[in-house]
Protein backbone atom coordinates (compact mmCIF):
# COMPACT_ATOMS: atom_id res chain seq x y z
CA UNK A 1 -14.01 7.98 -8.50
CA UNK A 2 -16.75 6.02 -7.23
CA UNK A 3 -15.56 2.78 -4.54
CA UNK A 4 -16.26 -0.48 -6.09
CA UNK A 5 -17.59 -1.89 -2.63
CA UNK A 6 -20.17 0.23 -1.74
CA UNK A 7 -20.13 2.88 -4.33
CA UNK A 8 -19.33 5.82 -2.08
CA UNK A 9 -16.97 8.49 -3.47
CA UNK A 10 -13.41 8.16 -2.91
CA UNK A 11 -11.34 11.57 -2.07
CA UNK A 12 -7.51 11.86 -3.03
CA UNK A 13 -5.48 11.08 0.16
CA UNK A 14 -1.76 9.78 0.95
CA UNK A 15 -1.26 6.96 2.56
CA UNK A 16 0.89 4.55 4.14
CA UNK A 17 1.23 1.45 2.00
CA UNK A 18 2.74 -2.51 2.72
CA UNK A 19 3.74 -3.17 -0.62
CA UNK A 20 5.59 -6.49 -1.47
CA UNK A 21 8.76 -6.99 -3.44
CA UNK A 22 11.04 -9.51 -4.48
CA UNK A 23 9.82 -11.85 -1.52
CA UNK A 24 10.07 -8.81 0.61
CA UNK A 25 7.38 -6.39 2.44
CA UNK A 26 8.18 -3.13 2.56
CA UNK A 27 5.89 -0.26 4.27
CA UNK A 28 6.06 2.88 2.30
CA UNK A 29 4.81 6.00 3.76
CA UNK A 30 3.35 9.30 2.02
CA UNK A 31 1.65 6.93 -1.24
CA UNK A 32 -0.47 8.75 -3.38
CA UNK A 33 -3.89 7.01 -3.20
CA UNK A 34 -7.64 7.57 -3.77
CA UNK A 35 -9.75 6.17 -0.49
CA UNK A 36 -13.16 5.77 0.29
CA UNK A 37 -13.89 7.51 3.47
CA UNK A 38 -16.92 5.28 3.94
CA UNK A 39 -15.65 1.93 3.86
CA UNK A 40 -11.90 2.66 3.87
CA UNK A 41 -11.09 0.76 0.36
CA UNK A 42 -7.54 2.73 -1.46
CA UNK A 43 -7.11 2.50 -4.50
CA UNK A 44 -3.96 3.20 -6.49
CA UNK A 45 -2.90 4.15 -9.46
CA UNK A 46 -0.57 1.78 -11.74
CA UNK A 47 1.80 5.17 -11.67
CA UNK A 48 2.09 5.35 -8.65
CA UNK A 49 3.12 1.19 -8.48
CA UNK A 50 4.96 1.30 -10.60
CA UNK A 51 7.07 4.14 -9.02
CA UNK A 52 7.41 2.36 -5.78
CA UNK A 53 9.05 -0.69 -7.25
CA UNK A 54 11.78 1.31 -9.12
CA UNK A 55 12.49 3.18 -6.20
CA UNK A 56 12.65 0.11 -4.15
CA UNK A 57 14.62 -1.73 -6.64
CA UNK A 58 17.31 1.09 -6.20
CA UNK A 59 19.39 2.66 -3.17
CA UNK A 60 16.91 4.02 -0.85
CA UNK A 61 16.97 5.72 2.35
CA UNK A 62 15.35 3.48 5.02
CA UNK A 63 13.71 5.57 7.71
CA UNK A 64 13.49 2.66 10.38
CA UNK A 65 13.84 -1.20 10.21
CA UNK A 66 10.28 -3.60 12.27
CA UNK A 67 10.19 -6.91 12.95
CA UNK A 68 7.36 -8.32 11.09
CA UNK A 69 5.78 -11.88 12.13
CA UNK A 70 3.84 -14.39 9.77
CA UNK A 71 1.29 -16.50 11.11
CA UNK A 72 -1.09 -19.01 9.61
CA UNK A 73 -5.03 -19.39 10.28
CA UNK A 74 -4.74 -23.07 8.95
CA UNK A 75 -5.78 -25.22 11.50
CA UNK A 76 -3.38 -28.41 12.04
């Protein structure tokens, strides 16, 4: 497939993927995606979505627990 951003092709590749869920981010390792080795863009297929969020909406083994923070750039 050819990258929308600067049209260079992409080459099938897994990934690791933060994927949100439920108010909840998740990082999910080993995603099928296709990436553009020129300007790093992954795209994925609805598949492949769609198989993350039933697998995250069900029992699943968690390989290791991080402490995420969340920061603004507003200015106050």
């Amino acid at each position: 497939m050819i990258c929308e951003f600067c049209k260079g092709r992409t080459i099938k590749k897994k990934v690791t993927k933060h994927h949100s869920l439920d108010g909840r981010l998740y990082v999910v390792e080993n995603v099928d995606a296709e990436a553009c080795p020129q300007c790093g863009e992954r795209y994925f297929h609805a598949k492949t979505l769609d198989a993350i969020d039933a697998m995250l909406k069900r029992k699943h083994r968690v390989k290791r627990k991080l402490q995420v923070e969340v920061v603004s750039l507003s200015v106050r």
